[in-house]
Protein backbone atom coordinates (compact mmCIF):
# COMPACT_ATOMS: atom_id res chain seq x y z
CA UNK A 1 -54.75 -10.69 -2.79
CA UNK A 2 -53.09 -9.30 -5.71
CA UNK A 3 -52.08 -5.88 -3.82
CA UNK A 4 -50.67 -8.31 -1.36
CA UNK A 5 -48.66 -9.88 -3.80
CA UNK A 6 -47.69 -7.19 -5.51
CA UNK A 7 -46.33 -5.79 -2.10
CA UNK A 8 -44.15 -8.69 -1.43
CA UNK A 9 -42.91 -8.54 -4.81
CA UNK A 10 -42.07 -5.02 -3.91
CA UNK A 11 -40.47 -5.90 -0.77
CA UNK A 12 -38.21 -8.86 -2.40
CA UNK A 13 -36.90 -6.37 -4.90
CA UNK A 14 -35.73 -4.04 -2.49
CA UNK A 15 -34.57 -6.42 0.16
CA UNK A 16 -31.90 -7.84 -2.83
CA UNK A 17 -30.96 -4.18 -3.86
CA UNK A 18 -30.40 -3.41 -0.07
CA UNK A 19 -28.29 -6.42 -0.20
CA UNK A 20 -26.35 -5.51 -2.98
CA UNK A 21 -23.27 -3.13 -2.34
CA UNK A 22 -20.19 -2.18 -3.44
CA UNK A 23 -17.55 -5.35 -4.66
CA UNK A 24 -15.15 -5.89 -2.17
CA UNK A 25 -12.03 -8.14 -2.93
CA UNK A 26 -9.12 -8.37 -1.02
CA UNK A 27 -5.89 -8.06 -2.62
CA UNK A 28 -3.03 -7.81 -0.28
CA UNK A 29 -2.98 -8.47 3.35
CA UNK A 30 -1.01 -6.55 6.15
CA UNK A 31 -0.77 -6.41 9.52
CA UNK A 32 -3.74 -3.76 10.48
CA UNK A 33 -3.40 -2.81 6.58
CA UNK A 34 -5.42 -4.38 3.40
CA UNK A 35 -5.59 -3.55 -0.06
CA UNK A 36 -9.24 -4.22 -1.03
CA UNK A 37 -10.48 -4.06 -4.56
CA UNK A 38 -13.66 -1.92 -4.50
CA UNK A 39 -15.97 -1.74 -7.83
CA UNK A 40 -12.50 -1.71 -9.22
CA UNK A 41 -10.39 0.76 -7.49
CA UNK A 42 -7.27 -0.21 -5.90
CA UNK A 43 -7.86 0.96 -1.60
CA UNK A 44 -5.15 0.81 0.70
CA UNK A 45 -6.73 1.06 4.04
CA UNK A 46 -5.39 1.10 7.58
CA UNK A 47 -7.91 -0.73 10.39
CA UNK A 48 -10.14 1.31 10.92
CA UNK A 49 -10.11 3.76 8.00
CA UNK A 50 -13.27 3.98 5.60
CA UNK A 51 -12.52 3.81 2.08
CA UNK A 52 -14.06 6.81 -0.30
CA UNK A 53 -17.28 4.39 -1.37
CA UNK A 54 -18.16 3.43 2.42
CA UNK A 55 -16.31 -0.01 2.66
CA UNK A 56 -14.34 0.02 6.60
CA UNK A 57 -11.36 -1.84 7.57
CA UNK A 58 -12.00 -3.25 10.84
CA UNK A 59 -9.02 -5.39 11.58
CA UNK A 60 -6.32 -7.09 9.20
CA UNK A 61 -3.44 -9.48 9.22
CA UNK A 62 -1.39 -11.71 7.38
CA UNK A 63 -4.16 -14.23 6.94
CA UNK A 64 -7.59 -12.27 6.46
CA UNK A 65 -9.11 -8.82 6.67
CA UNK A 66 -12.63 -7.78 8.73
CA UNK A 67 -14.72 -5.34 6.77
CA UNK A 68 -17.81 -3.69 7.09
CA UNK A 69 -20.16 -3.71 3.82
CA UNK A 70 -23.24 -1.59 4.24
CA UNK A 71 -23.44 -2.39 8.05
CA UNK A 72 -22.26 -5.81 7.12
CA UNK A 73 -19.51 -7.47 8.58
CA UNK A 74 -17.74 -9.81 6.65
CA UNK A 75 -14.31 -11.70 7.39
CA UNK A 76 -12.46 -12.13 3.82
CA UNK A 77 -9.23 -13.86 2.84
CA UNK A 78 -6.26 -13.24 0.50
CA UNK A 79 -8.28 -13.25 -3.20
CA UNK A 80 -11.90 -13.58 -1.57
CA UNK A 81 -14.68 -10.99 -2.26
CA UNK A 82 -18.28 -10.11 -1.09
CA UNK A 83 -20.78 -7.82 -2.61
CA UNK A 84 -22.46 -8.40 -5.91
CA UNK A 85 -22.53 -4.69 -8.03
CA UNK A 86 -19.73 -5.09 -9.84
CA UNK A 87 -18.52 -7.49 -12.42
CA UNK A 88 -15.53 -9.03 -12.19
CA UNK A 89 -12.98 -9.06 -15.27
CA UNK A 90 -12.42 -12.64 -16.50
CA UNK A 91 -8.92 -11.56 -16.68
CA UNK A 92 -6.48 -10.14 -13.89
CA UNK A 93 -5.04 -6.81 -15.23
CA UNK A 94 -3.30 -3.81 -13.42
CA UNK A 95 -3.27 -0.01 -14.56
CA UNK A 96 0.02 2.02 -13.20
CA UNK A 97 -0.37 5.54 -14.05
CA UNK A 98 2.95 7.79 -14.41
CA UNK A 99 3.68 10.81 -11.90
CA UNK A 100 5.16 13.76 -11.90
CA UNK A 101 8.59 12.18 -12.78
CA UNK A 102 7.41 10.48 -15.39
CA UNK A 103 7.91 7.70 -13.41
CA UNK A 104 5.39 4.12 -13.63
CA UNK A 105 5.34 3.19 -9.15
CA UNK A 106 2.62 0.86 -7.87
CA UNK A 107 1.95 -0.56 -4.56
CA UNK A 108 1.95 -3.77 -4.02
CA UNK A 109 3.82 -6.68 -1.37
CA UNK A 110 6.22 -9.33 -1.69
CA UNK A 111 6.00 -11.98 0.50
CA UNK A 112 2.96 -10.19 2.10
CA UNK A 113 4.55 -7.48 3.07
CA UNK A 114 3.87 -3.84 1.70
CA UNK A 115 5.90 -2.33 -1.20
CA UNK A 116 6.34 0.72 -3.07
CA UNK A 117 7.49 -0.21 -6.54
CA UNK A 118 9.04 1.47 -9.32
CA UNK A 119 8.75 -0.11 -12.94
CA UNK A 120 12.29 -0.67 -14.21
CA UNK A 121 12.01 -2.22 -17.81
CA UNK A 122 16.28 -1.82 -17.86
CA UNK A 123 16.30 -4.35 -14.74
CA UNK A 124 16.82 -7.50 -15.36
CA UNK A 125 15.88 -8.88 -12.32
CA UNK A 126 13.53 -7.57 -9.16
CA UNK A 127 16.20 -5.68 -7.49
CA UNK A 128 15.98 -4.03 -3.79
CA UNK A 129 18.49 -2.66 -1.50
CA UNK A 130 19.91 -4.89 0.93
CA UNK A 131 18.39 -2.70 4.39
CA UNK A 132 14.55 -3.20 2.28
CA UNK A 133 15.25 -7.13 2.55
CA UNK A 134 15.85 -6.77 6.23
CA UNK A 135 12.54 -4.74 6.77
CA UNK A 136 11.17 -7.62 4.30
CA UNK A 137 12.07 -10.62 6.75
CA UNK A 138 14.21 -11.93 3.51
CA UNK A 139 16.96 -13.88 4.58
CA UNK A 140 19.36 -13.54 1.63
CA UNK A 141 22.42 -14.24 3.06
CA UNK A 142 21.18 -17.76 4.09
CA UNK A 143 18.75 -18.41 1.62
CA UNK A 144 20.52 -16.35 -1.32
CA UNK A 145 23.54 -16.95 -3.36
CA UNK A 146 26.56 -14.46 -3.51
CA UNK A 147 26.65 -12.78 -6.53
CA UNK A 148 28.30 -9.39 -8.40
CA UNK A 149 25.27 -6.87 -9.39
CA UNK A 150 26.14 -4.68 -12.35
CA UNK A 151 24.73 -0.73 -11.00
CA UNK A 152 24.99 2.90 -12.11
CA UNK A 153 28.45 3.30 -9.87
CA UNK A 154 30.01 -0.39 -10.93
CA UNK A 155 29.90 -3.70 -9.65
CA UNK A 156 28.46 -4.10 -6.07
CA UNK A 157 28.12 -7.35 -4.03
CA UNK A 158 24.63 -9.10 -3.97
CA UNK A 159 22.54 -12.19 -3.53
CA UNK A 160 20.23 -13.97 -5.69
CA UNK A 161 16.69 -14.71 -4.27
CA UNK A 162 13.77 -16.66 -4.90
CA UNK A 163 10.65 -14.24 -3.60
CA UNK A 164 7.66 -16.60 -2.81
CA UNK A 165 4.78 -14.40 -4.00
CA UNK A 166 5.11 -10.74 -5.46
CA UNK A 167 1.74 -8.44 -5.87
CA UNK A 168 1.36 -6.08 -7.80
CA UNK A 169 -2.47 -4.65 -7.23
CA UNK A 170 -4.46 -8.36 -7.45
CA UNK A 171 -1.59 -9.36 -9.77
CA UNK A 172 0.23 -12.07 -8.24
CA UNK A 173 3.34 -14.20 -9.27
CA UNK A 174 4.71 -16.62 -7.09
CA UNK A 175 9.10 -18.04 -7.49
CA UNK A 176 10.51 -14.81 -8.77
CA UNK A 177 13.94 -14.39 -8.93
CA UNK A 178 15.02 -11.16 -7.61
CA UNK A 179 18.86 -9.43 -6.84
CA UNK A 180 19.28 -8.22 -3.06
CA UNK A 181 22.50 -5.44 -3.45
CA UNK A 182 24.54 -4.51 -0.47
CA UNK A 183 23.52 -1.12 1.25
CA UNK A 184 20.72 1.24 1.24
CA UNK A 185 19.84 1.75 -2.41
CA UNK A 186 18.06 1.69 -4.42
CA UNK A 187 15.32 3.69 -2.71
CA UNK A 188 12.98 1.77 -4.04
CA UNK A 189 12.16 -1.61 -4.79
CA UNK A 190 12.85 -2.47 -8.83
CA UNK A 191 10.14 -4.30 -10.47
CA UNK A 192 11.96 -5.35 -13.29
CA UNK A 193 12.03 -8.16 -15.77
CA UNK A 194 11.95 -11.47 -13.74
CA UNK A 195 8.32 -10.35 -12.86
CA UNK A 196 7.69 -7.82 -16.15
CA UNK A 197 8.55 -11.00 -18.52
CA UNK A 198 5.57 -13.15 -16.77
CA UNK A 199 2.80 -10.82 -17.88
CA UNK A 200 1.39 -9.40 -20.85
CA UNK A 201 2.79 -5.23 -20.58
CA UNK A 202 1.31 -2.68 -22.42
CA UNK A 203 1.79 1.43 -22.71
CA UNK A 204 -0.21 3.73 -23.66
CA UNK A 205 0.06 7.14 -22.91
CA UNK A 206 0.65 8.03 -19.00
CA UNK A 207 -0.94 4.62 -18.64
CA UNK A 208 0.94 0.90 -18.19
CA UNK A 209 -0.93 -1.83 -18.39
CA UNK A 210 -0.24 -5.38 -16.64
CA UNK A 211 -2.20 -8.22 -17.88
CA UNK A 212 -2.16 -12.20 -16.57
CA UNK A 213 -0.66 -13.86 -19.17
């Protein structure tokens, strides 16, 4: 009786560490893209790519992603996570490592939709060229008012924005102002101080840390 018990004992224990697998959070949703949080690595996967620690994307959209977790498949939305290894931090904060430019970019999405941003602590506003708001869906000549944007080569034309939500990594920030400026630059989108002045920022080294204020 007690080798019987002592079996079943055995066989709980494994059946929870089988069960247990790598934390899986979803941070940003795409069309046939998501960018899942695994053990704490940022993973921007296309459907049907497998991330580096075994986690595949079956099928995403705007509204929730289909993974598979150790032969598991699990149907997650925007901020919801599955798995049980890894401990999640009690408070939201994003690492942005410089490149070769010296240069702090992250990916991220603004109004859902994926961006490529580059840390600008001399902007005072989220800033994008006017051709990235079209590709956005960002109607700022309705929703926007007309405005003069100070830049590197004078005073262009513009619009004022409200963006609904802006990601950066699992950092979100919903109503932030941002400047939309006529023509095809910047290249990239400007995270700068509308969104910067909302969290707790933080250098140190090649590193930047954001933090949920």
């Amino acid at each position: 009786m007690r080798r019987l018990l002592t079996a079943l004992c055995l066989l709980a224990v494994a059946g929870v560490a089988t069960a247990q697998g790598p934390q899986v959070k979803v941070v940003a949703l795409f069309p046939d893209r998501a960018m899942l949080e695994i053990d704490g690595k940022q993973r921007l996967l296309r459907a049907g790519q497998t991330s580096p620690e075994g986690v595949k994307l079956i099928a995403a959209d705007t509204h929730e992603a289909v993974v598979d977790v150790d032969g598991r498949r699990e149907t997650l939305g925007f901020g919801s996570s599955v798995g049980g290894t890894f401990a999640a931090r009690e408070t939201t904060e994003v690492t942005i490592y410089r490149d070769l430019r010296g240069s702090y970019t992250a990916v991220g999405s603004i109004n859902g939709r994926p961006v490529n941003f580059l840390v600008d602590t001399g902007a005072s506003a989220i800033a994008m060229s006017a051709a990235e708001a079209r590709r956005l869906g960002i109607a700022f000549r309705i929703d926007g008012d007309p405005v003069g944007v100070s830049t590197a080569s004078g005073v262009a034309r513009g619009h004022r924005v409200t963006l609904d939500r802006v990601s950066v990594g699992d950092l979100t920030l919903r109503g932030v102002d941002a400047l939309i400026i006529a023509g095809d630059r910047p290249e990239q989108v400007l995270l700068g101080m509308t969104f910067l002045n909302r969290v707790d920022m933080r250098q140190d080294g090649t590193t930047m840390v954001l933090r949920a204020k």
